[in-house]
C-alpha atoms as a PDB file:
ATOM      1  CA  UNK A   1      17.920  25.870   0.837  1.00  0.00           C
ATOM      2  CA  UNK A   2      16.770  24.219   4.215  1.00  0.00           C
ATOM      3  CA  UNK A   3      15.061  21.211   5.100  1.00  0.00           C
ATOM      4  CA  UNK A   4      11.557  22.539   4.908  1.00  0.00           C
ATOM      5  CA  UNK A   5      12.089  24.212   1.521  1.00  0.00           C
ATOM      6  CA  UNK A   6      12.906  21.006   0.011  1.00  0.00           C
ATOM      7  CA  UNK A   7      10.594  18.408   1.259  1.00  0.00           C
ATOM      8  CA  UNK A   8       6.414  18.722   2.432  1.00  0.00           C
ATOM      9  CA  UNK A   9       4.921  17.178   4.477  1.00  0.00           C
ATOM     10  CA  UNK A  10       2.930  15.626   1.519  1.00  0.00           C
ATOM     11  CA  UNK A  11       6.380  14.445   0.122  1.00  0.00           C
ATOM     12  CA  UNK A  12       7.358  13.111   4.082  1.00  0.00           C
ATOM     13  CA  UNK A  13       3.977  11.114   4.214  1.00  0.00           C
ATOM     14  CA  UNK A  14       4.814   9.237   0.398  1.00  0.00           C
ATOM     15  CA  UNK A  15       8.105   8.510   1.353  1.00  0.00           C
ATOM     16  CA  UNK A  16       7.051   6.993   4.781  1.00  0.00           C
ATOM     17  CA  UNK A  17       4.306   5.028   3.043  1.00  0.00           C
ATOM     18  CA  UNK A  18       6.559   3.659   0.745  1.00  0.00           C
ATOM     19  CA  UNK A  19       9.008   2.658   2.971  1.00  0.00           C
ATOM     20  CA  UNK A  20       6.464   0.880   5.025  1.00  0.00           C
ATOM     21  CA  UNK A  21       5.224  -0.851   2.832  1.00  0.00           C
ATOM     22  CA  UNK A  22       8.301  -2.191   1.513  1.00  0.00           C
ATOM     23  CA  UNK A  23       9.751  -3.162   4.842  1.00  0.00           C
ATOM     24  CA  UNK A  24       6.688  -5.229   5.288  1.00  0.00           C
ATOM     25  CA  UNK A  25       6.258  -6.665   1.798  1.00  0.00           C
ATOM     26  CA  UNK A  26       8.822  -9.265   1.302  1.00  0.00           C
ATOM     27  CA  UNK A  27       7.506 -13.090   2.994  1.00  0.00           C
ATOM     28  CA  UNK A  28      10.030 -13.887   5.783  1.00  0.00           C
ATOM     29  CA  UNK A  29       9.279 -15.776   8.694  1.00  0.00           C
ATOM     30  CA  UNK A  30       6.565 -13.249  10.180  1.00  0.00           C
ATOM     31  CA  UNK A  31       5.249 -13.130   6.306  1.00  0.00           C
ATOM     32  CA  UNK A  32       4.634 -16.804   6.306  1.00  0.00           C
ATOM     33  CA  UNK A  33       3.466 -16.630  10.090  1.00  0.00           C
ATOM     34  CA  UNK A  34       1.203 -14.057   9.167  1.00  0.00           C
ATOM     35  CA  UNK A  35      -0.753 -15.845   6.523  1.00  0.00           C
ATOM     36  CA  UNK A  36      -0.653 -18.942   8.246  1.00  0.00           C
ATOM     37  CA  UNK A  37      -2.365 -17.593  11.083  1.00  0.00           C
ATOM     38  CA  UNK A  38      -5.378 -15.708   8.544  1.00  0.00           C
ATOM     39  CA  UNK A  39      -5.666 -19.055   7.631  1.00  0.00           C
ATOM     40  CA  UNK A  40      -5.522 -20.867  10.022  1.00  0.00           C
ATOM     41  CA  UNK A  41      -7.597 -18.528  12.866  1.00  0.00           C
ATOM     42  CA  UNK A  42      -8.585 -15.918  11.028  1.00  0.00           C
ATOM     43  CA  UNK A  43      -7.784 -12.717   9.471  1.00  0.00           C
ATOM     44  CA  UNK A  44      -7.441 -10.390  12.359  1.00  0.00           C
ATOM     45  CA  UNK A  45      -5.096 -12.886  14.245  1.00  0.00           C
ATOM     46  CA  UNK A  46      -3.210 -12.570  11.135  1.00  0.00           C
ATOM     47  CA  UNK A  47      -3.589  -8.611  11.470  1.00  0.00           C
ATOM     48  CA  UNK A  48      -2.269  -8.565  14.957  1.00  0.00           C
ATOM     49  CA  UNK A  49       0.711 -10.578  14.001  1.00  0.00           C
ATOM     50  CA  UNK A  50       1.538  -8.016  11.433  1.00  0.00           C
ATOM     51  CA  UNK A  51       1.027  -5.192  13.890  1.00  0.00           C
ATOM     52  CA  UNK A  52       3.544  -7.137  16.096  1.00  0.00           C
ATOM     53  CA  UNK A  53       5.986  -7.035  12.807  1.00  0.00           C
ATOM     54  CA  UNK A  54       5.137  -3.283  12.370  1.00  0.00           C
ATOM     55  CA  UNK A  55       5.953  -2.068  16.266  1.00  0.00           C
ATOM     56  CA  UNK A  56       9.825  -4.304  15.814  1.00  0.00           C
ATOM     57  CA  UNK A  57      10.183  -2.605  12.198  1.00  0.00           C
ATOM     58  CA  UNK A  58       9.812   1.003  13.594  1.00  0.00           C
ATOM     59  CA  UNK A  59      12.183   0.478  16.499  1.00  0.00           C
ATOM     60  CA  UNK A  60      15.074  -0.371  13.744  1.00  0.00           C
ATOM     61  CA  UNK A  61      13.637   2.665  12.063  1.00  0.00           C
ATOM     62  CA  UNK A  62      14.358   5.311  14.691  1.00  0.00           C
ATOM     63  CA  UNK A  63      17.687   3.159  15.477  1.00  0.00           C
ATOM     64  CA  UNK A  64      18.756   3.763  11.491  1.00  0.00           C
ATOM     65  CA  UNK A  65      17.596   7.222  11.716  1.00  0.00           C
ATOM     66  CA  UNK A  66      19.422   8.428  14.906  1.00  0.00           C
ATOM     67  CA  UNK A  67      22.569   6.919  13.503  1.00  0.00           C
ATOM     68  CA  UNK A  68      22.243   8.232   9.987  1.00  0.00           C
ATOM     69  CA  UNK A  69      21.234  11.987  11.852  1.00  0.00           C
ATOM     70  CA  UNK A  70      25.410  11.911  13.180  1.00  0.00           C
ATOM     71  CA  UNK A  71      26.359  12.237   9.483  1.00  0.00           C
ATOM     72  CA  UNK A  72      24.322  15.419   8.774  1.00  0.00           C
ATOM     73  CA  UNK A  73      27.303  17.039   6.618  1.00  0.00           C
ATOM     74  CA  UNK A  74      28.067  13.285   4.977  1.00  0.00           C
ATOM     75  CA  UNK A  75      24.357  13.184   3.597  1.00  0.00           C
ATOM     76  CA  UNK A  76      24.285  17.090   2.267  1.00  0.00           C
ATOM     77  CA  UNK A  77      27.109  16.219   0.575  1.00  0.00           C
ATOM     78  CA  UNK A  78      26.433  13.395  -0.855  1.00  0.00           C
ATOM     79  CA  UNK A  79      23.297  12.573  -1.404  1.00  0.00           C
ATOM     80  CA  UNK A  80      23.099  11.727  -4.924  1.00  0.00           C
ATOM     81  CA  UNK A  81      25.483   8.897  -4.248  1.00  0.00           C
ATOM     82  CA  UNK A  82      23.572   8.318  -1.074  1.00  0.00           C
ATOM     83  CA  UNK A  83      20.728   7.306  -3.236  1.00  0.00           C
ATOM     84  CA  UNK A  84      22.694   5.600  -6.439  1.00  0.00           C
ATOM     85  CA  UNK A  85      24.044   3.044  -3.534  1.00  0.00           C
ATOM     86  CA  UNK A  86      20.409   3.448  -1.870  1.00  0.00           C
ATOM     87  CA  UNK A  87      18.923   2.100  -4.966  1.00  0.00           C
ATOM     88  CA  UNK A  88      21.683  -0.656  -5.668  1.00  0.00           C
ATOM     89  CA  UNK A  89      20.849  -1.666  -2.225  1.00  0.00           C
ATOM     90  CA  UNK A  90      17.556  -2.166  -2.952  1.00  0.00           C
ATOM     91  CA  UNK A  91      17.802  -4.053  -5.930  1.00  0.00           C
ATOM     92  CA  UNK A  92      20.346  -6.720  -4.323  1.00  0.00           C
ATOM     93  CA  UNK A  93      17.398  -7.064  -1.593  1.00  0.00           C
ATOM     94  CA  UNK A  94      14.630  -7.526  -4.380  1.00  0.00           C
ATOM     95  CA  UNK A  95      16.705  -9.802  -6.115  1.00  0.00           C
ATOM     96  CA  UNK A  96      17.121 -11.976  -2.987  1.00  0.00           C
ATOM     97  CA  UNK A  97      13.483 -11.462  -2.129  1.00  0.00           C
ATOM     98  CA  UNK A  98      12.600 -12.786  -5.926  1.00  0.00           C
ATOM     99  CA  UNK A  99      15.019 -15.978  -5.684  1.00  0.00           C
ATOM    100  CA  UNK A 100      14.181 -16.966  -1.629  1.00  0.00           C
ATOM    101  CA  UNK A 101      11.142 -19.712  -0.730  1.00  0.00           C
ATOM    102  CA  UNK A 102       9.444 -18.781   1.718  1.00  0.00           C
ATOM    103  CA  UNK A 103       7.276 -21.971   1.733  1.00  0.00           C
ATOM    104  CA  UNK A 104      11.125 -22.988   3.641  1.00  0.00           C
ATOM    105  CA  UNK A 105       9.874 -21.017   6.696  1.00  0.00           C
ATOM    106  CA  UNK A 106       6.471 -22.719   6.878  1.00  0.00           C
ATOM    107  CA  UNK A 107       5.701 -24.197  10.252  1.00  0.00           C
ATOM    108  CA  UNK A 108       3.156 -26.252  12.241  1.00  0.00           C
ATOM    109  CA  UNK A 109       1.107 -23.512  13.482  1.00  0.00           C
ATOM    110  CA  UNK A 110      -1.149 -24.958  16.490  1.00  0.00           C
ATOM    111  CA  UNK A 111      -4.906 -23.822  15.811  1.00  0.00           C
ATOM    112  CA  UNK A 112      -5.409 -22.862  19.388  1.00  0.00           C
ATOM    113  CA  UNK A 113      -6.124 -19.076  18.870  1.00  0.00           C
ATOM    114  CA  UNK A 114      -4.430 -17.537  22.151  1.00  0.00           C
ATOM    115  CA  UNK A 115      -5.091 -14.277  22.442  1.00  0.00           C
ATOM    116  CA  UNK A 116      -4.663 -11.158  20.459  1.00  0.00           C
ATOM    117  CA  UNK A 117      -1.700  -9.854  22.932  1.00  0.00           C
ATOM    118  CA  UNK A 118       0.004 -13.515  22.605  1.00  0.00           C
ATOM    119  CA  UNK A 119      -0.141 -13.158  18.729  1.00  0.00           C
ATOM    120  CA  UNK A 120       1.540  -9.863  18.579  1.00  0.00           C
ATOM    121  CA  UNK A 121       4.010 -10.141  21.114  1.00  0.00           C
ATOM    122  CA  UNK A 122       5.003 -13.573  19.305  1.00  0.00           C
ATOM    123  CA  UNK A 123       5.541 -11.352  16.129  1.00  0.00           C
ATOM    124  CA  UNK A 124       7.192  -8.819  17.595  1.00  0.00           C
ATOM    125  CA  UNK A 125       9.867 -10.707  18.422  1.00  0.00           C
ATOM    126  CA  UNK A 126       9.966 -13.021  15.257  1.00  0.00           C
ATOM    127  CA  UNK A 127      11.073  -9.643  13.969  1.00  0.00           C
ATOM    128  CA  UNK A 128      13.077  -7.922  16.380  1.00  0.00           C
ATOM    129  CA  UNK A 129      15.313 -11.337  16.282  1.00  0.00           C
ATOM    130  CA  UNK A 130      16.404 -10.444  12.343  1.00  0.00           C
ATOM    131  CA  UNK A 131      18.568  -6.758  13.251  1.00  0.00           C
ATOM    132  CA  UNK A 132      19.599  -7.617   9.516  1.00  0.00           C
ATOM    133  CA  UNK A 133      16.284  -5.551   8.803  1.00  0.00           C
ATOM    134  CA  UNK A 134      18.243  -2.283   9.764  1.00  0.00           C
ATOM    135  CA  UNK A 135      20.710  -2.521   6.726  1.00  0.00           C
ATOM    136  CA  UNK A 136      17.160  -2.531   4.380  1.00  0.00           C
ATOM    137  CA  UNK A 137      16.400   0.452   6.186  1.00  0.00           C
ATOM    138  CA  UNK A 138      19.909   2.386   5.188  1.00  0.00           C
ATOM    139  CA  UNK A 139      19.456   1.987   2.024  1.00  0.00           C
ATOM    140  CA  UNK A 140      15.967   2.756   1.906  1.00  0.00           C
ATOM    141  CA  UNK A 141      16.519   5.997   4.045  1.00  0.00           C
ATOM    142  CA  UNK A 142      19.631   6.701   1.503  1.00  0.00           C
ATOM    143  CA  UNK A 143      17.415   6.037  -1.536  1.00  0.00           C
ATOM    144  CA  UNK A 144      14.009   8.508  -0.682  1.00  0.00           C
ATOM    145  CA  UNK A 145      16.633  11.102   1.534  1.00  0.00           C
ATOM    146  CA  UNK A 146      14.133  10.309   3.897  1.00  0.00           C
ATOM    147  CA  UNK A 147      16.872  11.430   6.959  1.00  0.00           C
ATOM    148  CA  UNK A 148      18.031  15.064   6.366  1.00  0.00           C
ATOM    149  CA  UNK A 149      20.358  17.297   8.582  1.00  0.00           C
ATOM    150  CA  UNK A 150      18.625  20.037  10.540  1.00  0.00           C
ATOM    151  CA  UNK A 151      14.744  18.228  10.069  1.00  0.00           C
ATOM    152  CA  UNK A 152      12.445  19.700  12.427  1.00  0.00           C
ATOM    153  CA  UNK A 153      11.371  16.807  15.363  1.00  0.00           C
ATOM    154  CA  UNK A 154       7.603  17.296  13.524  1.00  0.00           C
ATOM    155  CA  UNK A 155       8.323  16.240  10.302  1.00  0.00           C
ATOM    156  CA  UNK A 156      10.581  13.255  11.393  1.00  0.00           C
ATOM    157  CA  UNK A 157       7.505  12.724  13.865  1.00  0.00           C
ATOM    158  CA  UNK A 158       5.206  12.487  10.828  1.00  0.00           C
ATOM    159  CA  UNK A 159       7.764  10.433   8.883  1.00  0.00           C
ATOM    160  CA  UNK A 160       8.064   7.745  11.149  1.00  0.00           C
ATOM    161  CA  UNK A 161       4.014   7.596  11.581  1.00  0.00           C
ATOM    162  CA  UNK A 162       3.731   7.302   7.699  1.00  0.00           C
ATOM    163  CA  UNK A 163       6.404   4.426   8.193  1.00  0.00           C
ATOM    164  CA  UNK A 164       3.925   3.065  10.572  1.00  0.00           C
ATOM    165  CA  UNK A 165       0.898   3.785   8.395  1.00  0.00           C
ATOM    166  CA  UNK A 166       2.727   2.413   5.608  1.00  0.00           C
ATOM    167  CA  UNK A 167       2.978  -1.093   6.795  1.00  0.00           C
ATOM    168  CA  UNK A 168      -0.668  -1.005   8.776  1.00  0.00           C
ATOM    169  CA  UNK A 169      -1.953  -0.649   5.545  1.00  0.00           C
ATOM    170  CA  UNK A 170       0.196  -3.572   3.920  1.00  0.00           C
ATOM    171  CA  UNK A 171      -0.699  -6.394   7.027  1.00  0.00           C
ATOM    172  CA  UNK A 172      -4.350  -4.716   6.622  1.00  0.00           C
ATOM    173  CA  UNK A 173      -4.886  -5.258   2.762  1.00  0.00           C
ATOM    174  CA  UNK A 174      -2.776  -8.853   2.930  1.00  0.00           C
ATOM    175  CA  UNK A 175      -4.461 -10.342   5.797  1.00  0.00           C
ATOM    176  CA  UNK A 176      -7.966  -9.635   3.220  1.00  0.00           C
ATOM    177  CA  UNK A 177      -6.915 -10.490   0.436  1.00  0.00           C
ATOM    178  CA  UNK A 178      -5.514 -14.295   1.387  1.00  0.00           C
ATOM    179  CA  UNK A 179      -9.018 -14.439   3.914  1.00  0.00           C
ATOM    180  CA  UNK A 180     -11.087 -13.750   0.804  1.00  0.00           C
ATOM    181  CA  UNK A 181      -9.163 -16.444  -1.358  1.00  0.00           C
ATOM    182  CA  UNK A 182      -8.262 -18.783   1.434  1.00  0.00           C
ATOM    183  CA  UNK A 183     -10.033 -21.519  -0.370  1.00  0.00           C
ATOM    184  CA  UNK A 184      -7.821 -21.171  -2.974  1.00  0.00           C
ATOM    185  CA  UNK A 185      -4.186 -20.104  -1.449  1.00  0.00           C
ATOM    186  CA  UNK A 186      -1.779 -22.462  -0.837  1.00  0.00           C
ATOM    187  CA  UNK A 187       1.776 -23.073  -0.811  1.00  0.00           C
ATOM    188  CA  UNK A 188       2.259 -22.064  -4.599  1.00  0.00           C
ATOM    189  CA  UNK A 189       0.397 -18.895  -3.731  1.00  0.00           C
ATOM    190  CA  UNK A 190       3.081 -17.915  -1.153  1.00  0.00           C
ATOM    191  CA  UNK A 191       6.065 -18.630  -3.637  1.00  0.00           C
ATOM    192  CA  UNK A 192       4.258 -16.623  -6.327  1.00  0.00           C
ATOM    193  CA  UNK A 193       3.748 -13.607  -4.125  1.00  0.00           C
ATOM    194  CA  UNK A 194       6.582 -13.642  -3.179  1.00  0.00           C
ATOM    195  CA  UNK A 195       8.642 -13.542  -6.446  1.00  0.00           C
ATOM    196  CA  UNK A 196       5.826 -10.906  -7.511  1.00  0.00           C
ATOM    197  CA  UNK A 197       7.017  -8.402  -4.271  1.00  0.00           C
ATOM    198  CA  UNK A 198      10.832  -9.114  -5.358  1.00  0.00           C
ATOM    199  CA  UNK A 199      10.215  -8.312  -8.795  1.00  0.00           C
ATOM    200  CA  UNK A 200       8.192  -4.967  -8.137  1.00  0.00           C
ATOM    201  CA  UNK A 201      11.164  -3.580  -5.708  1.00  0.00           C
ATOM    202  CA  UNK A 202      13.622  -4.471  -8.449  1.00  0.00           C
ATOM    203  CA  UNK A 203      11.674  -2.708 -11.390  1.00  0.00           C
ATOM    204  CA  UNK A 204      11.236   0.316  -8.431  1.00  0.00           C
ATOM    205  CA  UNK A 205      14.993   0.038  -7.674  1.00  0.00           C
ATOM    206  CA  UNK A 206      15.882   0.567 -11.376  1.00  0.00           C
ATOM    207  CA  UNK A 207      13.500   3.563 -11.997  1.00  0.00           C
ATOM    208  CA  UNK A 208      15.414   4.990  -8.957  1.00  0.00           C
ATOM    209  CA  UNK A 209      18.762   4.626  -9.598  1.00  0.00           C
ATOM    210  CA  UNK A 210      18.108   6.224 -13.606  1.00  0.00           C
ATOM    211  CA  UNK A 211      16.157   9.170 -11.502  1.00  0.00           C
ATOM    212  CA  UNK A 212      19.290   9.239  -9.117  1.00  0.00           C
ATOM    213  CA  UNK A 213      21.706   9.687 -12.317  1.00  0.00           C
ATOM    214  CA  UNK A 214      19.335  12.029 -14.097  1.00  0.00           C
ATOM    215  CA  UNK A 215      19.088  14.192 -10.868  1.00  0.00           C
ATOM    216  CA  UNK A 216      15.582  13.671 -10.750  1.00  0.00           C
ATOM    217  CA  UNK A 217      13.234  12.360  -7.984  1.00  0.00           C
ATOM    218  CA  UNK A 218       9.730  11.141  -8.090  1.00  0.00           C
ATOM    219  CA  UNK A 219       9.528  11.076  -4.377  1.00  0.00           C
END
């Protein structure tokens, strides 16, 4: 059975999403930075900052997926184990992401707006400075099979967009959410979030690795 035969493109774009969105969810520095801007100068300076996190996450994505495409006969082989450890992986990082405080990486943030290129380069690099972010990615990839040997360059091509699309929509929906209630959020309100997004990947993790043992895949 070849690549196309087991995967859609429907199955591609829910994987992608899904990674995207977890990539972006967790509230490390750019997290913090990102909702301190909203606050601070509004939502869509907040939105660029998480664009700026979504352009650095992608480039680790292609990096994790052009080294996991040099073990093409490692994944066929394996990839039931690929996504037992994928999903052990994932719960180690949700557990981490549940027991970390972010309010720790709050900083004075001046309230001189720059401009919208100033905020997203700024981000970008925020990111790109944590290459740690590429080890979330392997087990990810491992977890949804999300690299296969012998993929058509389309389908990774619409992968990697969902990836993209995936965390758009998470900077997008967080960047409105703490600009409707930004009378209201405050420092608790980042903790609490934040143990919320580690407990949701660890519940996710679990369903995954029974799935993985079962032989079954919701993805």
């Amino acid at each position: 059975m070849n690549w196309i035969e087991q995967v859609t493109i429907l199955d591609l774009l829910v994987k992608g999403l899904v990674i995207g969105v977890v990539v972006s969810a967790p509230l490390g520095p750019v997290g913090v930075l990102c909702i301190q801007r909203t606050l601070n100068k509004g939502r869509w300076f907040g939105f660029v900052t998480g664009l700026g996190a979504a352009l650095s996450d992608i480039c680790y994505a292609f990096l994790t997926g052009y080294g996991m495409s040099f073990m093409d006969e490692f994944i066929m082989k394996h990839q039931v184990l690929l996504q037992i450890l994928g999903s052990i992986m994932l719960f180690v990082f949700g557990v981490y992401t549940f027991r970390s405080n972010p309010v720790k990486e709050l900083r004075p943030v001046s309230f001189k707006r720059g401009t919208y290129l100033h905020n997203f380069i700024t981000a970008f690099f925020v990111t790109f400075s944590n290459p740690l972010i590429i080890f979330l990615f392997i087990g990810l990839f491992a977890r949804f099979s999300f690299v296969m040997p012998g993929s058509p360059l389309g389908f990774q091509l619409v992968g990697y967009l969902a990836i993209i699309m995936g965390a758009v929509l998470w900077w997008l929906s967080t960047t409105y959410f703490v600009n409707k209630v930004r009378t209201h959020f405050n420092v608790r309100g980042i903790w609490v979030l934040n143990r919320v997004i580690g407990s949701v990947v660890m519940v996710a993790s679990l369903v995954g690795l029974v799935l993985a043992f079962y032989g079954n895949s919701l993805y």
